[in-house]
Protein backbone atom coordinates (compact mmCIF):
# COMPACT_ATOMS: atom_id res chain seq x y z
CA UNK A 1 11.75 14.35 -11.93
CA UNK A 2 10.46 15.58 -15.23
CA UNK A 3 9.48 19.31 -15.40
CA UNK A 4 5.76 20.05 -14.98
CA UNK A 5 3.71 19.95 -18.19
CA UNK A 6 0.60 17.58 -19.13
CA UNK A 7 1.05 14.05 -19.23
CA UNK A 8 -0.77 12.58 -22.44
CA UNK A 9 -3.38 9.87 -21.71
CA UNK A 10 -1.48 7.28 -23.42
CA UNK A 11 1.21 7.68 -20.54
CA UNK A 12 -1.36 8.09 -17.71
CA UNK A 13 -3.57 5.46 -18.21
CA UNK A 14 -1.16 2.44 -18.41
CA UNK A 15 0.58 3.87 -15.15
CA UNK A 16 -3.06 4.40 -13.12
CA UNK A 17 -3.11 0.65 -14.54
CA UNK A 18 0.12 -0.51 -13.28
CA UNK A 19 -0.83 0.79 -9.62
CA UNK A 20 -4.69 -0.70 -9.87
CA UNK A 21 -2.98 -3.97 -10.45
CA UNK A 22 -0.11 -4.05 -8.50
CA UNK A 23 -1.59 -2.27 -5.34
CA UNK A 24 -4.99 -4.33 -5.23
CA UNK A 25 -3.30 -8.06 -6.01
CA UNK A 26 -3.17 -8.94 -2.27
CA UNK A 27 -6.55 -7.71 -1.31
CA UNK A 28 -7.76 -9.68 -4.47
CA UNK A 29 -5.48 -12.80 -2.93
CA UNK A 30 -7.15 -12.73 0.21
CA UNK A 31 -10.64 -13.84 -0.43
CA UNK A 32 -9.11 -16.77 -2.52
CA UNK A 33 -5.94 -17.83 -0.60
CA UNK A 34 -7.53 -18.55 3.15
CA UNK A 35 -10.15 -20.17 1.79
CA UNK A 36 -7.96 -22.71 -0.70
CA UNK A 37 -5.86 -23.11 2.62
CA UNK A 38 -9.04 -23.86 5.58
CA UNK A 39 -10.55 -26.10 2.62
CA UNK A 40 -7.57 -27.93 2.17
CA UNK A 41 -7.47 -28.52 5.81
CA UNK A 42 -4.41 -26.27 7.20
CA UNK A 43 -4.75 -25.44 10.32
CA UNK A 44 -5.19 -21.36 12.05
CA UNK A 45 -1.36 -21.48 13.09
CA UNK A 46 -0.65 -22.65 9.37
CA UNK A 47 -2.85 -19.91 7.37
CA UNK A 48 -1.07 -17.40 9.59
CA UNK A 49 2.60 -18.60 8.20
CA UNK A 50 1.23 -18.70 4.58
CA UNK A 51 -0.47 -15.49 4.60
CA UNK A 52 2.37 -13.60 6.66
CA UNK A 53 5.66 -15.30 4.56
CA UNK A 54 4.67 -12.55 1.90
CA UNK A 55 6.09 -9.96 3.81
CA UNK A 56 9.26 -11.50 4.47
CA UNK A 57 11.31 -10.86 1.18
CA UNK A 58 9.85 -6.93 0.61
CA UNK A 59 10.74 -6.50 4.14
CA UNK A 60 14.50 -7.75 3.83
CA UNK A 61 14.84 -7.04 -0.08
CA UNK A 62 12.29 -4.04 -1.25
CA UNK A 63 15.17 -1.59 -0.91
CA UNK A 64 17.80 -3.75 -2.76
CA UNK A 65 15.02 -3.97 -5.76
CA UNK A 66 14.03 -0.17 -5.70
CA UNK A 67 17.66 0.82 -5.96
CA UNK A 68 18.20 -1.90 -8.82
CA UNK A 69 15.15 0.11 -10.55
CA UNK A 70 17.28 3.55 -9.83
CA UNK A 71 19.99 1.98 -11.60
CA UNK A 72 18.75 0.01 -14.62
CA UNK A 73 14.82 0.93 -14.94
CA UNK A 74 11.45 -0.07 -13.93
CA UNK A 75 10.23 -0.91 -17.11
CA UNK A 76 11.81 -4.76 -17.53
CA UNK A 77 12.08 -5.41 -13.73
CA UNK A 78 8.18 -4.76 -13.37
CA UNK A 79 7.64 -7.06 -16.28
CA UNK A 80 10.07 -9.45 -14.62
CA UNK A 81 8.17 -9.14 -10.95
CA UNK A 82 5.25 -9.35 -12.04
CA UNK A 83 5.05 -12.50 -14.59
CA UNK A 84 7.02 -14.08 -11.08
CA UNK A 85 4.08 -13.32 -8.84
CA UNK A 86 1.84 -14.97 -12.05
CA UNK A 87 3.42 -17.93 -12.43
CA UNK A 88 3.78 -18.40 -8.37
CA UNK A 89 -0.17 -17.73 -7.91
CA UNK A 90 -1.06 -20.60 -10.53
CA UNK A 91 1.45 -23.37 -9.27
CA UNK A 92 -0.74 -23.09 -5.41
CA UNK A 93 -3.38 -25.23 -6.43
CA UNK A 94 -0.73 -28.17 -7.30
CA UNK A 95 1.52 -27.81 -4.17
CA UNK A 96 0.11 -29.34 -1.18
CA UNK A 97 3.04 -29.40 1.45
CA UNK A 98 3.57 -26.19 3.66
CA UNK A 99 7.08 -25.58 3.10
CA UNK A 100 6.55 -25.35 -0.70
CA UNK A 101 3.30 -23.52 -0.25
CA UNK A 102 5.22 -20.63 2.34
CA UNK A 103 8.01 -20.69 -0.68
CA UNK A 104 5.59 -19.90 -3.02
CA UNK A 105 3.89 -17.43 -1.31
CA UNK A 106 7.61 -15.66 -0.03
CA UNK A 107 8.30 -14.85 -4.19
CA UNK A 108 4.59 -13.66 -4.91
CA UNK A 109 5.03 -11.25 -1.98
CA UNK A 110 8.41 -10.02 -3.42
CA UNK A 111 6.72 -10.04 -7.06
CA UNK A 112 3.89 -7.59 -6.52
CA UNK A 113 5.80 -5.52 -4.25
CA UNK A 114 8.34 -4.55 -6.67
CA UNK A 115 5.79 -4.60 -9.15
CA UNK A 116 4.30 -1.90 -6.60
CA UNK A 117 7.68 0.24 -6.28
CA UNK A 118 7.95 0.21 -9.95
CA UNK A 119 4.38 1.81 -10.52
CA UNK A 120 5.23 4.73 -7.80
CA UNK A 121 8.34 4.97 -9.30
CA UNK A 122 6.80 5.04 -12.35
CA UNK A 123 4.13 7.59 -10.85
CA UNK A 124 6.98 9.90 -9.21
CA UNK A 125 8.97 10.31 -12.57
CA UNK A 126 5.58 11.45 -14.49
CA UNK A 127 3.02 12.02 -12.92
CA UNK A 128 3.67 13.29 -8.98
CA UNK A 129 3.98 17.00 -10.12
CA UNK A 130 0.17 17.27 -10.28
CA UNK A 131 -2.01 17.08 -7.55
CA UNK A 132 -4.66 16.09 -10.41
CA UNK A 133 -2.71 13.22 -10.99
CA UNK A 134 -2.06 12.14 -8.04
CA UNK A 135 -5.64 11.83 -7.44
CA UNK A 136 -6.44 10.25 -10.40
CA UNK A 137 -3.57 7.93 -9.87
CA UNK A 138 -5.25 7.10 -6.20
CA UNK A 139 -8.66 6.71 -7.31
CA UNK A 140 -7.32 3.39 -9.96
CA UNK A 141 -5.74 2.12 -6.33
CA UNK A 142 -8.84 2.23 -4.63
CA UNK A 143 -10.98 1.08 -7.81
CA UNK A 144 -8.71 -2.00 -7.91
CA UNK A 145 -9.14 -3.08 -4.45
CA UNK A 146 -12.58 -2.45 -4.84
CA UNK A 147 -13.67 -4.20 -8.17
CA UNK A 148 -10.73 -7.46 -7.36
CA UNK A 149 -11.92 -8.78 -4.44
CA UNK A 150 -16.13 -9.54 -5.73
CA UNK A 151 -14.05 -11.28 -9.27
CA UNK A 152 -12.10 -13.54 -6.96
CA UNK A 153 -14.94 -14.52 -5.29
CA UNK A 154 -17.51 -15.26 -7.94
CA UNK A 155 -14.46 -17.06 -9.69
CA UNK A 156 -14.20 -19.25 -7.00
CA UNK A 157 -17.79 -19.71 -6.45
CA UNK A 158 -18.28 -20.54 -10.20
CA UNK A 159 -15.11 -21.98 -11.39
CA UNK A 160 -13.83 -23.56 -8.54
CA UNK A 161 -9.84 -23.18 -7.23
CA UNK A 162 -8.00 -23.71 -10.37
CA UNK A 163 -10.58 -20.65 -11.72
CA UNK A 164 -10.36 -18.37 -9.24
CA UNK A 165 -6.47 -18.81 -8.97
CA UNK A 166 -6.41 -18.46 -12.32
CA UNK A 167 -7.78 -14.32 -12.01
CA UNK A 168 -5.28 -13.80 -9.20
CA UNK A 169 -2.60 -15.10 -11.74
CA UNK A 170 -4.08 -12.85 -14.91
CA UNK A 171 -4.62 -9.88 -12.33
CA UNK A 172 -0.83 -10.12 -11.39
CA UNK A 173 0.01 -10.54 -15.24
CA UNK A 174 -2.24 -7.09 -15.65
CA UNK A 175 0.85 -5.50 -14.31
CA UNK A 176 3.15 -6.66 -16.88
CA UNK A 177 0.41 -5.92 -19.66
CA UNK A 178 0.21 -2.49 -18.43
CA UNK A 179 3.61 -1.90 -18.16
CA UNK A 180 4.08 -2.38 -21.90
CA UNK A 181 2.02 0.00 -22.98
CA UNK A 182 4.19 2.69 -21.21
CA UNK A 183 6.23 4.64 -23.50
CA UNK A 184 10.04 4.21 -23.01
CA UNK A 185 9.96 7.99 -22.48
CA UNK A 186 7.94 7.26 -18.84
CA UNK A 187 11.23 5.78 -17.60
CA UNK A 188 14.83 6.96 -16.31
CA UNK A 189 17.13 8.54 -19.51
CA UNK A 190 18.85 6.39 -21.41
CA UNK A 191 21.93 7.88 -20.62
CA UNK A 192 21.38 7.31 -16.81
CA UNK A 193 20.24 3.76 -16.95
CA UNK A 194 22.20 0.91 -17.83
CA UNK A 195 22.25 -2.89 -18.32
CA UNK A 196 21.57 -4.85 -15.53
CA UNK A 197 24.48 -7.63 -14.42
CA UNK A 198 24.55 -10.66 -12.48
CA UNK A 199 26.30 -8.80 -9.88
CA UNK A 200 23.99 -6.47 -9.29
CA UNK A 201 21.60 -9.37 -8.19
CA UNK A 202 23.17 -9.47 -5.00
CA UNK A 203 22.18 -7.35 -2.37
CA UNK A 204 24.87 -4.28 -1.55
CA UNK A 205 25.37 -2.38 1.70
CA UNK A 206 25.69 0.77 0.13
CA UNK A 207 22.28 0.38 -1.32
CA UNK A 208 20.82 0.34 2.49
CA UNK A 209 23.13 3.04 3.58
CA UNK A 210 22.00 5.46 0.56
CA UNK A 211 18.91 4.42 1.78
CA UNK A 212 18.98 5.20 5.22
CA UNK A 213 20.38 8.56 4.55
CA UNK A 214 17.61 9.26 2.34
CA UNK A 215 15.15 8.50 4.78
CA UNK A 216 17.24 10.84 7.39
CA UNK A 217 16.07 13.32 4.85
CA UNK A 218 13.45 16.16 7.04
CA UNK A 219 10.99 15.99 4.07
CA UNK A 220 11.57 11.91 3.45
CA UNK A 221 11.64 11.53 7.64
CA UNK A 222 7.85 13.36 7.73
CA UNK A 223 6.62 11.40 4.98
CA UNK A 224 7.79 7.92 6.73
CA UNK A 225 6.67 8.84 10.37
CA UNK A 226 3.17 9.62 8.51
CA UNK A 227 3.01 6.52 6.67
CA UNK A 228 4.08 4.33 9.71
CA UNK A 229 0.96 6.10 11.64
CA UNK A 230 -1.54 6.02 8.73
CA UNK A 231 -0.59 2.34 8.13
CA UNK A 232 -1.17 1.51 11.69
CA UNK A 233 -4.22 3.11 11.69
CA UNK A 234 -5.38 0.79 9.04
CA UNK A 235 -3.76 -2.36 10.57
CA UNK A 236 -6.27 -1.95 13.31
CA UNK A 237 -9.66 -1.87 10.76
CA UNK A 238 -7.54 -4.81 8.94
CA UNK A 239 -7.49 -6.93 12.29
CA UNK A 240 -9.45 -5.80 15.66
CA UNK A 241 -11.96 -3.78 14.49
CA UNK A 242 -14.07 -6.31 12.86
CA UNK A 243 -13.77 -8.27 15.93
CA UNK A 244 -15.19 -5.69 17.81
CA UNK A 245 -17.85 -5.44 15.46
CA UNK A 246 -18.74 -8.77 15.88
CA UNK A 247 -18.27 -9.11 19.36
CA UNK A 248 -21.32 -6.14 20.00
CA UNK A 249 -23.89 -8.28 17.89
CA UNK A 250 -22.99 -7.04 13.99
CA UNK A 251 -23.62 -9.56 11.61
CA UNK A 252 -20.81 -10.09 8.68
CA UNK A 253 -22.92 -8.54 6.12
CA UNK A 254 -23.02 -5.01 8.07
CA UNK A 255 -19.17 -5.31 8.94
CA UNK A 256 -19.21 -5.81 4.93
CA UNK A 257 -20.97 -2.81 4.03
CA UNK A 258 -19.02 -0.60 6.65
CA UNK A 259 -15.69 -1.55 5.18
CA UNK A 260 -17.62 -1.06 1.53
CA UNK A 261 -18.45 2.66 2.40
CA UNK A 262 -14.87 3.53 3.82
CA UNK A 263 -13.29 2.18 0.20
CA UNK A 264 -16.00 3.91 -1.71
CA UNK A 265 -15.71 7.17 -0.07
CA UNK A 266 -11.90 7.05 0.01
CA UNK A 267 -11.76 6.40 -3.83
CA UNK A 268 -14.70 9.42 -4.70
CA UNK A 269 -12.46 12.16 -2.01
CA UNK A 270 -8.95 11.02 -3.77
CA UNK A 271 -9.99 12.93 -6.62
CA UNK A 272 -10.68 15.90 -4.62
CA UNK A 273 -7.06 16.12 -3.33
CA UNK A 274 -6.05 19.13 -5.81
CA UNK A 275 -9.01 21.66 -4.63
CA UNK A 276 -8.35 20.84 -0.93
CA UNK A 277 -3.87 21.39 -1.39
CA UNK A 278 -5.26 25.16 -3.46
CA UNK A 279 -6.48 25.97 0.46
CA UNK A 280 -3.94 24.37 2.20
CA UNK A 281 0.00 23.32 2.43
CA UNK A 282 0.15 19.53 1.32
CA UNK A 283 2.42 18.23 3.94
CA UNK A 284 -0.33 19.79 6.48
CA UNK A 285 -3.30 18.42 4.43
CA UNK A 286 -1.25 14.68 4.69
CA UNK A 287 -1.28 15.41 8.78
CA UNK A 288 -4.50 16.43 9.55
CA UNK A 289 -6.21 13.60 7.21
CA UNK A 290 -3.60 11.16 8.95
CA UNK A 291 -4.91 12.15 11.85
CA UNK A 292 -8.47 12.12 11.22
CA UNK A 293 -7.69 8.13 10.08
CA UNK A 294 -6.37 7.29 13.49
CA UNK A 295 -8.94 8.96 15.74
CA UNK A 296 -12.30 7.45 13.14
CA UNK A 297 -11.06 4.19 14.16
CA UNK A 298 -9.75 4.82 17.48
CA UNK A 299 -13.33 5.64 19.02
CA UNK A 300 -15.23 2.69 17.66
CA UNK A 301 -16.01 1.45 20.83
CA UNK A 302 -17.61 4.56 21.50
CA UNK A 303 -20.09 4.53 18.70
CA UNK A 304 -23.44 2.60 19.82
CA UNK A 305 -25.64 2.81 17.07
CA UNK A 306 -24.82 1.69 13.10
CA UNK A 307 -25.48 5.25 11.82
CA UNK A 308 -22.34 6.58 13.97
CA UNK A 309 -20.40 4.16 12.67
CA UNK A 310 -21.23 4.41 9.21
CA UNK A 311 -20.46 8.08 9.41
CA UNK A 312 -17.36 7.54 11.63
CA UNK A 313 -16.30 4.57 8.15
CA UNK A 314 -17.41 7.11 6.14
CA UNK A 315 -15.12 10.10 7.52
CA UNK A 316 -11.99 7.47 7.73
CA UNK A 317 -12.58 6.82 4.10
CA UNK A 318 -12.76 10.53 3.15
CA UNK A 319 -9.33 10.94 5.03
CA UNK A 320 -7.43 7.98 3.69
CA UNK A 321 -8.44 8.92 0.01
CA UNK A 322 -6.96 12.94 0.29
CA UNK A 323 -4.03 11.45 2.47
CA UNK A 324 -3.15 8.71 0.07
CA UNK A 325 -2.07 10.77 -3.19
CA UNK A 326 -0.39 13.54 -1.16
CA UNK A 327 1.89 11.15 0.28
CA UNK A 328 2.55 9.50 -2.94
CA UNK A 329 3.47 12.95 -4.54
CA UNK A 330 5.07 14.29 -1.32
CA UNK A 331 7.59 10.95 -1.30
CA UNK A 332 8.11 11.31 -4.64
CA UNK A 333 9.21 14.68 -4.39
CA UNK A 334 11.45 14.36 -0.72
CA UNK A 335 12.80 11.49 -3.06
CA UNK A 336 14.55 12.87 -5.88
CA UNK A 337 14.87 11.40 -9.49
CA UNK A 338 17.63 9.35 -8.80
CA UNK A 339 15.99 7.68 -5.73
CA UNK A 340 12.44 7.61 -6.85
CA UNK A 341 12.08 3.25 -6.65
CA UNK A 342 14.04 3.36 -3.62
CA UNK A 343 11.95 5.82 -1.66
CA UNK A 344 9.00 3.68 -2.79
CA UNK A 345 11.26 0.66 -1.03
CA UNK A 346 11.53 3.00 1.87
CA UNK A 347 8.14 3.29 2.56
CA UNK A 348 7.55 -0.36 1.42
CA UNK A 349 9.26 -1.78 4.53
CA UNK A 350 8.07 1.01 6.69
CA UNK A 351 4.86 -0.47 6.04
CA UNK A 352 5.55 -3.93 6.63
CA UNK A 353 7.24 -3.12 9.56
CA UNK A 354 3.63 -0.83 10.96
CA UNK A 355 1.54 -3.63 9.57
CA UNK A 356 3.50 -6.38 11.76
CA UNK A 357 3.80 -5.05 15.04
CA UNK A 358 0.61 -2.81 15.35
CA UNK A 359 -1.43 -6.11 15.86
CA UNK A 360 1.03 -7.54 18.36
CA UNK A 361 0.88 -4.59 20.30
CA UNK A 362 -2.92 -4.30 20.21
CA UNK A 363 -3.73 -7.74 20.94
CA UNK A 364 -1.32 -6.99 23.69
CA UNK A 365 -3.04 -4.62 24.87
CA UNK A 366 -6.52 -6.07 25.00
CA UNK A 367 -5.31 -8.86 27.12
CA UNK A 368 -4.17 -6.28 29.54
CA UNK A 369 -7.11 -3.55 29.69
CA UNK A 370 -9.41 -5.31 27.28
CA UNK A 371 -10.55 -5.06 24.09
CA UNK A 372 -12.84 -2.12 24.14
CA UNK A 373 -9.84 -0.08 25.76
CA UNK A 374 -7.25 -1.08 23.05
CA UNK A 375 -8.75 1.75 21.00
CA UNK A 376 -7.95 4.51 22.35
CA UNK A 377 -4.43 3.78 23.44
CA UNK A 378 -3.36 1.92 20.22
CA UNK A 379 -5.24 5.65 18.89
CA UNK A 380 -3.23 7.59 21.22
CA UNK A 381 -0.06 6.51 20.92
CA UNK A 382 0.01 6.69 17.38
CA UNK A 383 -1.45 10.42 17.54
CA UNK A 384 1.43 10.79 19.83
CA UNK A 385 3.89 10.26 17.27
CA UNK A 386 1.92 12.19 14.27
CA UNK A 387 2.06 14.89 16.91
CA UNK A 388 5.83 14.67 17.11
CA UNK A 389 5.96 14.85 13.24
CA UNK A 390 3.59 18.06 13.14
CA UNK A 391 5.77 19.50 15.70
CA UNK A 392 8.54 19.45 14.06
CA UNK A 393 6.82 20.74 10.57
CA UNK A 394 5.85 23.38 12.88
CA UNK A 395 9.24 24.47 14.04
CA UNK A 396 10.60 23.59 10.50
CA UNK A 397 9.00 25.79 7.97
CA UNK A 398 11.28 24.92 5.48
CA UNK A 399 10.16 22.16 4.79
CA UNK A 400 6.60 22.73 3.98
CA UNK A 401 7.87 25.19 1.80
CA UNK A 402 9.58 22.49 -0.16
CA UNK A 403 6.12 20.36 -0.68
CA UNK A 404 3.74 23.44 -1.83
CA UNK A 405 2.98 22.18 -5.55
């Protein structure tokens, strides 16, 4: 990683781009692509196969792309990734068979997940140094999946589906726009990277064993136990907690505005991260605000009145927005220089994996104790395991000391 010193704006802003673009393009996706699909007549099992096939290829392939970036760059593979994920998004509206449709959507996936690797790695060589950065760099995530989603929307409400796929294909293009302006400087030497071959193309072993090791790591281990919990954590508000909503009497448009606040008050407390880490050890800051995710959403079904619920949004938001950029910076740093796409990859398919089975086990078990009591023990188990990570932070100074900025 480069040594600590001020970044220029001409280097920050393009990478705060790359990661608004990058990071938002599947919330920006999802108010277009379920919509094409119901209109077009697919049925509930078939929108579930579409929407999950673009987790398939990060899950079996992020770390073989993260360690090509190691090897050759980010700069050209980004570019590559995310002109892919373009040219996929604009071909849906002429492919009406499934097959094709899950094909396309299996290559966007991979496309704006490595163009997501490439920002953090991007973000971990420059900028992860600086808790000021950091924040910065998590408040363009949050203002991307904030600002997307409404463009998508009135798109396809005034242009129709060739318009509003259109914006999902220039908002996936934004990546490779931004990644131009970059300096070379931003990436890996010169004398450490090198050309990329058709051989490397194909996947290696050794890739996923370097890979593995890393993530036996204590620092990188931490990092990925917090991420699977966080992630979780927002699997449930991605999938039963609107349910619930809905299912005590909450009309869409207050279920809207809850999910509004959390995003808005998780953007505004990212750029708060540096005073909070000048009072307190990072890796502990990433803990407690991981743990103040889980248990906001956990008690929902305790909250009986809107105003506990927006403050309960509210105080999940504030804790994903500090958590966010300390993890970024901590994983960049438990990384290394050499490593810095493929720790991205790491926690790439750590998140696919928390993002696939928390539902299955939730929905499990609401069919067993019911829906209401799938809270608190979806909650508690996952506060069982960021206890097991804080407990061994505890009885493992060293490496806190390794994450104080």
């Amino acid at each position: 990683m480069n040594a600590p010193g001020a970044a220029p704006l001409r280097t920050q802003i393009p990478i705060y781009a790359t990661g608004l673009f990058s990071n938002s393009l599947a919330d920006v996706a999802s108010v277009v692509l379920p919509l094409w699909l119901a209109n077009d007549g697919i049925t509930t099992a078939g929108i579930g196969l579409v929407l999950g096939a673009r987790h398939i290829l990060p899950f079996l392939l992020a770390i073989h792309g993260g360690a090509l970036m190691d090897r050759v760059g980010a700069r050209h593979l980004m570019m590559a990734s995310s002109l892919t994920s373009a040219l996929m998004l604009i071909l849906f509206p002429a492919v009406a068979w499934i097959p094709a449709i899950i094909v396309l959507q299996m290559l966007n996936g991979y496309g704006s997940s490595m163009s997501w690797i490439g920002a953090q790695a991007y973000f971990g060589r420059v900028l992860a140094h600086s808790q000021t950065y950091a924040g910065r760099f998590a408040f363009s995530l949050r203002i991307g999946s904030f600002v997307g989603p409404p463009v998508a929307g009135v798109a396809w409400d005034m242009v129709g589906v060739w318009g509003a796929f259109g914006v999902l294909s220039l908002w996936a293009a934004g990546v490779a726009l931004s990644t131009m302006f970059i300096p070379h400087s931003a990436d890996m030497p010169a004398t450490e990277r090198r050309k990329l071959e058709w051989s490397d193309l194909t996947p290696r072993v050794s890739d996923y064993r370097d890979a593995f090791a890393l993530a036996c790591e204590p620092a990188m281990k931490i990092v990925l136990i917090i991420t699977i919990m966080r992630i979780a954590a927002s699997s449930i508000q991605d999938s039963f907690y609107p349910v619930w909503l809905a299912s005590i009497g909450l009309p869409a448009t207050q279920i809207g505005i809850l999910i509004t606040v959390s995003s808005a008050l998780a953007a505004a407390s990212s750029l708060w991260v540096a005073e909070v880490t000048r009072l307190m050890n990072p890796l502990w800051v990433l803990i407690w605000t991981a743990m103040g995710s889980i248990i906001f959403v956990s008690i929902t079904p305790a909250l009986d009145s809107v105003f506990l619920l927006m403050c309960a949004a509210a105080l999940r938001g504030v804790c994903m927005g500090i958590s966010q950029p300390l993890m970024l910076s901590i994983l960049a740093d438990a990384s290394g220089p050499g490593y810095l796409a493929r720790g991205a990859a790491l926690r790439t398919t750590a998140n696919r994996v928390a993002a696939s089975v928390t539902p299955i086990s939730m929905g499990a078990a609401a069919s067993v104790a019911g829906l209401a009591a799938s809270f608190p023990i979806i909650g508690g188990l996952l506060l069982a395991g960021l206890g097991l990570a804080a407990f061994y932070v505890k009885t493992h100074p060293a490496v806190t000391e390794k994450t104080r900025e």
